[in-house]
Protein backbone atom coordinates (compact mmCIF):
# COMPACT_ATOMS: atom_id res chain seq x y z
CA UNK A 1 0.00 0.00 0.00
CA UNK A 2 2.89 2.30 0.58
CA UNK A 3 4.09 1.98 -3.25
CA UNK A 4 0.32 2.73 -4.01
CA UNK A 5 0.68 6.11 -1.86
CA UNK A 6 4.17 7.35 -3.28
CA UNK A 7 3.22 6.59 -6.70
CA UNK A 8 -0.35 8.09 -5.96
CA UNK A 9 1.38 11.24 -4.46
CA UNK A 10 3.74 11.38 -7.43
CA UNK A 11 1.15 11.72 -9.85
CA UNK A 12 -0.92 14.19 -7.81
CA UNK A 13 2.47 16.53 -7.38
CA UNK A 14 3.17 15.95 -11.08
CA UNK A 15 -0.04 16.87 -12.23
CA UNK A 16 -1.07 20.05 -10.01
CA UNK A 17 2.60 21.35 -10.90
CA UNK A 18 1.66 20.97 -14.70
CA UNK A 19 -1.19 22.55 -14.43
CA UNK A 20 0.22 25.43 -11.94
CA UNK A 21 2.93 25.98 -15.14
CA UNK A 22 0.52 26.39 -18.12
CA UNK A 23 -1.58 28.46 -15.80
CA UNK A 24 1.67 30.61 -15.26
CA UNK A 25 2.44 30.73 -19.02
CA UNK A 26 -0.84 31.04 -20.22
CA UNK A 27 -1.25 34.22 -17.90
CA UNK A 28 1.88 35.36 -19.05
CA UNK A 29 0.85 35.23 -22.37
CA UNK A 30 -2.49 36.54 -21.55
CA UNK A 31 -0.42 40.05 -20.39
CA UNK A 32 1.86 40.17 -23.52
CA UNK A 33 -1.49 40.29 -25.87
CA UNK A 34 -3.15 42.81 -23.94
CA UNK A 35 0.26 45.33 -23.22
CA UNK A 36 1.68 44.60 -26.24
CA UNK A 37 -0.04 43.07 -29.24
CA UNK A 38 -3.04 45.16 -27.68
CA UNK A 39 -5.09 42.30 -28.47
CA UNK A 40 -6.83 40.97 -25.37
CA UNK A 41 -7.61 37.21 -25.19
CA UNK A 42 -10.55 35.92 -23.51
CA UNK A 43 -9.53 32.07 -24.47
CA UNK A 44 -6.73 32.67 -21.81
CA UNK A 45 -8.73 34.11 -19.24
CA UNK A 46 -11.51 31.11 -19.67
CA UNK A 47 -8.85 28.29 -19.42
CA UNK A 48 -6.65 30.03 -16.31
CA UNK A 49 -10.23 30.30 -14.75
CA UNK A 50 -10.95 26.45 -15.20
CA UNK A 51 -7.04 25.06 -14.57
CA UNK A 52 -7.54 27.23 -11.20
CA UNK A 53 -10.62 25.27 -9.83
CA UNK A 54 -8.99 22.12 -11.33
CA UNK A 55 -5.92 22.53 -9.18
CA UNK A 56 -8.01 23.64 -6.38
CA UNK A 57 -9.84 20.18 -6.12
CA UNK A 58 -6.76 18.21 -6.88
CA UNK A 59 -4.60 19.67 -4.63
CA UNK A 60 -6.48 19.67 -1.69
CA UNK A 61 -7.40 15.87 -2.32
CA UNK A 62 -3.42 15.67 -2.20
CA UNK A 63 -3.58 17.76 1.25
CA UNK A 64 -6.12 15.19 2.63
CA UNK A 65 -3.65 11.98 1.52
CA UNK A 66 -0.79 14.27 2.96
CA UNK A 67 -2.69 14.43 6.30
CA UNK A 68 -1.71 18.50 6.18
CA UNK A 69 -5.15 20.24 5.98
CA UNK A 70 -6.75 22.57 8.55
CA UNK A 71 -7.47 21.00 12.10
CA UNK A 72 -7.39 22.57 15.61
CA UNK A 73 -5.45 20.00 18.27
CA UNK A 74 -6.82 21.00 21.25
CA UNK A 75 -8.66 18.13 21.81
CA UNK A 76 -6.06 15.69 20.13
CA UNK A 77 -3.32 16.68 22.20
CA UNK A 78 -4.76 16.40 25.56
CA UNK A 79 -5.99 12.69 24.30
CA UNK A 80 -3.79 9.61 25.22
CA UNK A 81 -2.76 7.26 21.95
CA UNK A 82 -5.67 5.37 22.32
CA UNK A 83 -8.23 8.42 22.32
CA UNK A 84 -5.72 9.74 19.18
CA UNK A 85 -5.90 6.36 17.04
CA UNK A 86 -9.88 6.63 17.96
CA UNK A 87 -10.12 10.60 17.18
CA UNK A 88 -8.33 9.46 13.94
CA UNK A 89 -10.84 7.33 12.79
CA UNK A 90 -13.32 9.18 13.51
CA UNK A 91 -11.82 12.06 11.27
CA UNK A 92 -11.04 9.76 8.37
CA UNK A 93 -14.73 8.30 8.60
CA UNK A 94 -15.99 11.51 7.76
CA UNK A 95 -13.56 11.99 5.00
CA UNK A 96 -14.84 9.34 3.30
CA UNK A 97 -18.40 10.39 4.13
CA UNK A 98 -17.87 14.11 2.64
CA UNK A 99 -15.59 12.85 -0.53
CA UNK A 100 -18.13 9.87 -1.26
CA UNK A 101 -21.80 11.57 -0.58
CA UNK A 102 -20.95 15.36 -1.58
CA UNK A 103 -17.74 15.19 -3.73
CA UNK A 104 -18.60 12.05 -5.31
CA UNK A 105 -22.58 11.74 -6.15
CA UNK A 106 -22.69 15.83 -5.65
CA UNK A 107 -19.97 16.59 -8.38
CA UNK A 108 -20.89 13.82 -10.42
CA UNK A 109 -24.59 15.23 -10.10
CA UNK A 110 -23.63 18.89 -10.83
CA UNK A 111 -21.01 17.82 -13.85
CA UNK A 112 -24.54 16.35 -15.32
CA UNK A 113 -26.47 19.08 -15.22
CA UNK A 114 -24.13 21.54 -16.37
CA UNK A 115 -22.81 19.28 -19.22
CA UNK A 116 -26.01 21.30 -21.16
CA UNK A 117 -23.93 24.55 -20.66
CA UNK A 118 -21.63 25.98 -22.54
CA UNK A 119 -18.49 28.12 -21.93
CA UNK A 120 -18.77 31.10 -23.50
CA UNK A 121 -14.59 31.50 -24.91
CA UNK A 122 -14.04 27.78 -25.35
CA UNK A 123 -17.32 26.35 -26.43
CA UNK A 124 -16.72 23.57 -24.03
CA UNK A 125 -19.63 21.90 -21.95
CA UNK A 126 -18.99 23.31 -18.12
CA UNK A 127 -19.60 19.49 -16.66
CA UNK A 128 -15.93 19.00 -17.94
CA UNK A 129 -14.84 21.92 -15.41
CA UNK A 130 -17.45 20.27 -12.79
CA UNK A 131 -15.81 17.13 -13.02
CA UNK A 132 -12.96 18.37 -10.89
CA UNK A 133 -15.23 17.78 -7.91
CA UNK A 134 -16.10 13.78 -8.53
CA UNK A 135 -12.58 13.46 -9.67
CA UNK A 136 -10.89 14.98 -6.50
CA UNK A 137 -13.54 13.29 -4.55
CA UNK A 138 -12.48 9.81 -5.37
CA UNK A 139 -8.92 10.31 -5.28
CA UNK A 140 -9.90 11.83 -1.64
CA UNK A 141 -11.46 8.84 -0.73
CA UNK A 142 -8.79 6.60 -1.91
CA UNK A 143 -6.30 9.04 0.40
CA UNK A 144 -8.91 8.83 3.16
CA UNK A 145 -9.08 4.89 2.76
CA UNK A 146 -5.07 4.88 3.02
CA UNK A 147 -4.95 7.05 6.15
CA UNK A 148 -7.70 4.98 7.76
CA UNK A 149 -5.99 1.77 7.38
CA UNK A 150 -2.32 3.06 8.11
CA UNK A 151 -3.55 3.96 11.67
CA UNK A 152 -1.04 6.80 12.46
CA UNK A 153 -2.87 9.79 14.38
CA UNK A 154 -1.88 12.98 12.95
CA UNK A 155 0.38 14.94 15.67
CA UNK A 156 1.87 18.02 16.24
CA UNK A 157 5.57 16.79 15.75
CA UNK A 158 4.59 15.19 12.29
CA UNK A 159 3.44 18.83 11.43
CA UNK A 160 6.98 19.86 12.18
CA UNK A 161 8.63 17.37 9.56
């Protein structure tokens, strides 16, 4: 399982770091039409718009695999390893309940609906942008999954490292 997770993570930093670059480029780009080709874009603006909530989704399904998103430790640090590993799976259980019942079914529900809508620059049905959410969902789950059955509590000192 811990090949799965490194190559998993691999991808994940290989593929939000792709799309941070062309979202870099294509911005810079986006400046040198408007400043000095004086001939604004709006393809550029559409697809920096769409790579953003792409990498938005991915990336903070990486953060969840990671074990590095947002918690207060109040109660986790004033809990013996016991209370932790239990706190722990607790947390993890609702991972899995958010990514599978909102991310999931919710994404995949909203990328149907909106695959009727078009983007206005790129002619592109929206449900592809949409499908960021499902997509980040599962691979949340999988990281939730992972974190569930590797059993380490999250501490302060392996927020340090």
């Amino acid at each position: 399982m811990k090949a799965f997770r490194n190559g998993l993570d691999k991808v994940m930093e290989i593929l939000c770091s792709t799309i941070l670059a062309a979202m870099v480029l294509i911005v810079l780009y986006q400046v040198f039409a408007r400043k000095v080709l004086n001939n604004p874009n709006t393809v550029t603006e559409e697809l920096v718009r769409f790579g953003l909530v792409w990498v938005a989704m991915l990336a903070s399904a990486y953060v969840v695999g990671k074990k590095g998103h947002l918690c207060v430790t109040l109660l986790s640090d004033n809990l013996n390893e016991k209370g932790r590993r239990f706190l722990e799976i607790v947390v993890q259980v609702l991972f899995l309940l958010f990514a599978a019942v909102i991310m999931i079914y919710g994404g995949w529900q909203a990328s149907l609906v909106t695959m009727g809508q078009i983007s206005p620059s790129l002619s592109i049905p929206m449900g592809y942008v949409y499908l960021a959410v499902p997509v980040s969902g599962a691979i949340m789950l999988l990281y939730s999954l992972m974190n569930l059955l590797d059993g380490t509590p999250r501490t302060v000192e392996s927020e340090a490292e």
